[in-house]
Protein backbone atom coordinates (compact mmCIF):
# COMPACT_ATOMS: atom_id res chain seq x y z
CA UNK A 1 1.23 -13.82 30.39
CA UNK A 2 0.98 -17.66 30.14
CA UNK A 3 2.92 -19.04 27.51
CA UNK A 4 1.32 -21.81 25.41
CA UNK A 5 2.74 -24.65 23.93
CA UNK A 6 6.68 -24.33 23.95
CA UNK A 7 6.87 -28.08 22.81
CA UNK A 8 9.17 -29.06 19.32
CA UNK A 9 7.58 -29.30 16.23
CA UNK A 10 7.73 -32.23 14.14
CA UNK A 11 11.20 -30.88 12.61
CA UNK A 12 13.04 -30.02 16.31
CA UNK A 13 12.34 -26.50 16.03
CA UNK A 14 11.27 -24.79 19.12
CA UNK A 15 8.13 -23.58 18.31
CA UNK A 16 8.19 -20.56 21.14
CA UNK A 17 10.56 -18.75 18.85
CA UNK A 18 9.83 -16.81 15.54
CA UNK A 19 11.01 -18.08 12.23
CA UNK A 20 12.24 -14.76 11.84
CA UNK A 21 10.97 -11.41 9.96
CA UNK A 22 7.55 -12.01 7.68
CA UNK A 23 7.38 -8.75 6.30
CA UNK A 24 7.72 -4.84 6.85
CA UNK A 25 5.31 -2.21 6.53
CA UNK A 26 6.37 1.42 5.14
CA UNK A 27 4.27 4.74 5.46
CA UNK A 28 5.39 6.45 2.31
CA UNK A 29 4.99 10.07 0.90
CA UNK A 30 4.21 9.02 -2.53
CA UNK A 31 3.14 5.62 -3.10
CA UNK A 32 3.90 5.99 -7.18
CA UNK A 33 7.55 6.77 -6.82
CA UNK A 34 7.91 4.34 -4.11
CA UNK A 35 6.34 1.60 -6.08
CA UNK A 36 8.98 2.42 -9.21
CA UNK A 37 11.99 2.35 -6.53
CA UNK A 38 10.83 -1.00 -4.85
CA UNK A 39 9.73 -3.00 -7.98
CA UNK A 40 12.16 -1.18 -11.12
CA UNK A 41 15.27 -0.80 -9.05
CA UNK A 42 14.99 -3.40 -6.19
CA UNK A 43 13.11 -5.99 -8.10
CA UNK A 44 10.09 -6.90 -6.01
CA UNK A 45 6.84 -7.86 -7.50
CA UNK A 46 3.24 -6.09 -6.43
CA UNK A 47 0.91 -8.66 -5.63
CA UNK A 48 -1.88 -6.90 -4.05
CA UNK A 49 -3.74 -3.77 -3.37
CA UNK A 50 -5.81 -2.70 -0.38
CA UNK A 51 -9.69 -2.26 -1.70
CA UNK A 52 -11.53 0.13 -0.08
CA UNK A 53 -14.34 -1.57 2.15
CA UNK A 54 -17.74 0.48 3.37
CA UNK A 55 -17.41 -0.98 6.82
CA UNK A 56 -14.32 0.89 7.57
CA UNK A 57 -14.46 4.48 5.95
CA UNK A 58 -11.77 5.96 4.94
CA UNK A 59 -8.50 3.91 3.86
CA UNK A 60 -5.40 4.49 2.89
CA UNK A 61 -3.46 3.50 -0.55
CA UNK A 62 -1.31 0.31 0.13
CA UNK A 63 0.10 -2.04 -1.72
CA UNK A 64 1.88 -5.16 -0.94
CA UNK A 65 4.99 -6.45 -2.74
CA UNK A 66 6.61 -9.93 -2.71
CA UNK A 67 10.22 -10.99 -3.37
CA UNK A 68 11.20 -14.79 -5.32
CA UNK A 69 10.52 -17.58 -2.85
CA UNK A 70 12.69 -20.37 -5.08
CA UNK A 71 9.97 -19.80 -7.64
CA UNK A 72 6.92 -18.85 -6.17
CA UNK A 73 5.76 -15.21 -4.28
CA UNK A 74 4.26 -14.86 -1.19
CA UNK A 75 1.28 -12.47 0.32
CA UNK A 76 3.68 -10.09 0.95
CA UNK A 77 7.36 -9.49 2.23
CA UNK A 78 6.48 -5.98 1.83
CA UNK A 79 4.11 -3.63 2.48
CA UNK A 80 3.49 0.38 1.29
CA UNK A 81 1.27 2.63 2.84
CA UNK A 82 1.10 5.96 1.31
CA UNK A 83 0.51 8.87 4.34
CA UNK A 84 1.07 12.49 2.84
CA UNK A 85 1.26 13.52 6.93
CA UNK A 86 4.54 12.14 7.21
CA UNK A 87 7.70 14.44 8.38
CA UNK A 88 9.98 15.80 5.52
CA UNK A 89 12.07 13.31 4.16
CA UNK A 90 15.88 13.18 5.55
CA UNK A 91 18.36 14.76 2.69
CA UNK A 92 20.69 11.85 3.44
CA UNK A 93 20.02 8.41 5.18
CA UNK A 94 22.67 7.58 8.06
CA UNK A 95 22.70 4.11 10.15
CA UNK A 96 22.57 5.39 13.14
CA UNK A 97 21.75 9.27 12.60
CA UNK A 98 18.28 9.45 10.21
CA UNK A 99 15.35 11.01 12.08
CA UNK A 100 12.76 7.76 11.33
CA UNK A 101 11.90 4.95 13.01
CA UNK A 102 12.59 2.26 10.75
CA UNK A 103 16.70 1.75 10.58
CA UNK A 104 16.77 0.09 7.45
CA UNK A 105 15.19 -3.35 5.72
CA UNK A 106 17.23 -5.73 4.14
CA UNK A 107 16.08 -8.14 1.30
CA UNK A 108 18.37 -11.20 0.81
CA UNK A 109 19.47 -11.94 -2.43
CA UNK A 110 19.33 -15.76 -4.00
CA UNK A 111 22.80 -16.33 -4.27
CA UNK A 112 26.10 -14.56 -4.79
CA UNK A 113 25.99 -14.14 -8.27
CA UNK A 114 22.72 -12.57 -8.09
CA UNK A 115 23.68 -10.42 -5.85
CA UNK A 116 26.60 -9.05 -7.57
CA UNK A 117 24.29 -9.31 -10.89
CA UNK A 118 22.22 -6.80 -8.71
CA UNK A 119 25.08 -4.59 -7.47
CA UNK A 120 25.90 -3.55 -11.71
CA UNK A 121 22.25 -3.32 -11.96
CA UNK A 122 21.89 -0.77 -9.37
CA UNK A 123 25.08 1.12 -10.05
CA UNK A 124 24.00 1.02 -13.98
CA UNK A 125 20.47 3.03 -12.90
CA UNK A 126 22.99 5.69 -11.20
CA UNK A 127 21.80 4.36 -7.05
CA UNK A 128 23.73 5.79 -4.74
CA UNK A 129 25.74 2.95 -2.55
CA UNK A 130 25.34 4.01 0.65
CA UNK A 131 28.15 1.84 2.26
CA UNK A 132 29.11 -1.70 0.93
CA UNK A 133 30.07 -4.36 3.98
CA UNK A 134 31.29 -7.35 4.54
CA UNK A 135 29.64 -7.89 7.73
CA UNK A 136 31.01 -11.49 8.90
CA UNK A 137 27.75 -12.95 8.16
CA UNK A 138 26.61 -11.29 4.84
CA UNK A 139 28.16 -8.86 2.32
CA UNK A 140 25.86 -6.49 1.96
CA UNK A 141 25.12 -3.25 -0.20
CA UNK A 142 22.94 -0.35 1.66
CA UNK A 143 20.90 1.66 -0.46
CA UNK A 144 17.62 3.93 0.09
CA UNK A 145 14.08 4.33 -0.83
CA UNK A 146 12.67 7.87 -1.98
CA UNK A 147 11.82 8.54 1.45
CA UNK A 148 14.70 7.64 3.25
CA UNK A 149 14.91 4.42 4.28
CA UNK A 150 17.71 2.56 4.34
CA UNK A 151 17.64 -0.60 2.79
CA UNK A 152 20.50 -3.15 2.52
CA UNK A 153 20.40 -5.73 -0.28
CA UNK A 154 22.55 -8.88 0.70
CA UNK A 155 23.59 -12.24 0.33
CA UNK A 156 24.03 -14.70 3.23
CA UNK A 157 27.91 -15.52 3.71
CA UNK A 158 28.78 -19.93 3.69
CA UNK A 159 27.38 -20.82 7.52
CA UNK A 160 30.93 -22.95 8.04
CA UNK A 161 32.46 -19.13 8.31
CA UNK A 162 30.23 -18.14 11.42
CA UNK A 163 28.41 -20.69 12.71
CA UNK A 164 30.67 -21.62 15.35
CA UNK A 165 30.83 -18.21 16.54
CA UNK A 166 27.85 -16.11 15.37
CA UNK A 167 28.47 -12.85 18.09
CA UNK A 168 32.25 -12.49 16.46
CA UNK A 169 30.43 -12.76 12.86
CA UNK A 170 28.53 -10.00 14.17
CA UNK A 171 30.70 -7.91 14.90
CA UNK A 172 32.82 -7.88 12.25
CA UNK A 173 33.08 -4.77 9.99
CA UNK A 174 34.89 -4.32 6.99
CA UNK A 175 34.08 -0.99 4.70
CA UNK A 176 34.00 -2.01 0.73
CA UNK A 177 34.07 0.48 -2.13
CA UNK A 178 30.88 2.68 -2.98
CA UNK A 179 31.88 3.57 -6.53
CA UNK A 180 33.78 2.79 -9.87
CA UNK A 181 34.27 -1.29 -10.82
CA UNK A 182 35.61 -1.57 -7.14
CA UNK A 183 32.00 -1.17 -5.91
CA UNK A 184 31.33 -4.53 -8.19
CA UNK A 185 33.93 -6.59 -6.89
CA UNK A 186 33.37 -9.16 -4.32
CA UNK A 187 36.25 -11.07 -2.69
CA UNK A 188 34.44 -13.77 -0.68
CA UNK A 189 37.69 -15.90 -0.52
CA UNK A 190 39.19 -13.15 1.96
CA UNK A 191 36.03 -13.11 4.47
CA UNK A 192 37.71 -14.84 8.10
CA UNK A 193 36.20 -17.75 9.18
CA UNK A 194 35.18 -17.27 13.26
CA UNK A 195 36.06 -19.47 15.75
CA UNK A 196 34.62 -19.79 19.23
CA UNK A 197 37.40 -19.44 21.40
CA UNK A 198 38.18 -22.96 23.47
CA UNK A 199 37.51 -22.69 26.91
């Protein structure tokens, strides 16, 4: 395949390369309970609804969901698609061991204070923290939706910390607390700063 265009836009970026994700797309068992997970306990805001169109028969329900863009929403970060077909629902989500084929999605959070605003907001409904990380690059909290999908809520770590060595930010792992006031505290002063190695 040809590819077109690979010139710089007017800012420098490449413009061959994605901006990164614009949204994710979930088949659902029930759209109802999924809609009160994603917009009571995660915060997004529906902003659409699929209408049904005589051109193309049948449709499913979907709904599409946006997070805050510094003020304003957008079409959709999210989408739900409700499909009573789907397998049975996993009794617990695992990174690396859950029968679907969506891992997880992860939703940054404004700021840090938001997100640890969000972490007593979740553990105040009674959500289950999966895991809480300090991955290098983010700390993040990883909860999931009523049909078992993982999904990590997180906020973006200072870029001085990992900039200069993004793959060692990577793979950095540190396990935090899941429950009691430990699972609110956040101790970004102790996150290590990576350096690429001189060579």
């Amino acid at each position: 395949m040809a590819r077109r265009d690979s010139g710089k836009t007017t800012n420098g970026r490449d413009r061959s390369t994605p901006v990164g994700v614009n949204h994710v797309v979930l088949n659902v068992h029930d759209i109802e309970e999924s809609h009160q997970f994603w917009t009571e306990v995660i915060g997004l805001k529906q902003v659409g609804t699929l209408h049904p169109r005589e051109d193309m028969g049948d449709m499913p329900t979907m709904r599409f969901y946006s997070g805050n863009h510094d003020g304003e929403l957008t079409h959709h970060d999210l989408a739900l698609v409700e499909n009573k077909d789907l397998p049975p629902r996993p009794e617990n989500w695992d990174p690396f061991g859950t029968p679907q084929a969506i891992n997880h999605v992860a939703f940054a959070m404004p700021d840090r204070e938001s997100w640890m605003a969000k972490l007593a907001d979740l553990q105040a409904q009674g959500v289950k923290f999966n895991m809480r990380v300090n991955h290098g690059v983010t700390h993040s909290v990883y909860i999931n939706d009523p049909n078992g999908y993982g999904v990590e809520l997180l906020y973006e770590l200072p870029r001085d910390l990992w900039e200069n060595d993004i793959d060692a930010g990577l793979n950095y792992l540190e396990f935090l607390p899941t429950e009691g006031p430990e699972a609110l505290e956040d101790d970004l002063e102790s996150s290590p700063r990576f350096l690429a190695a001189k060579g």
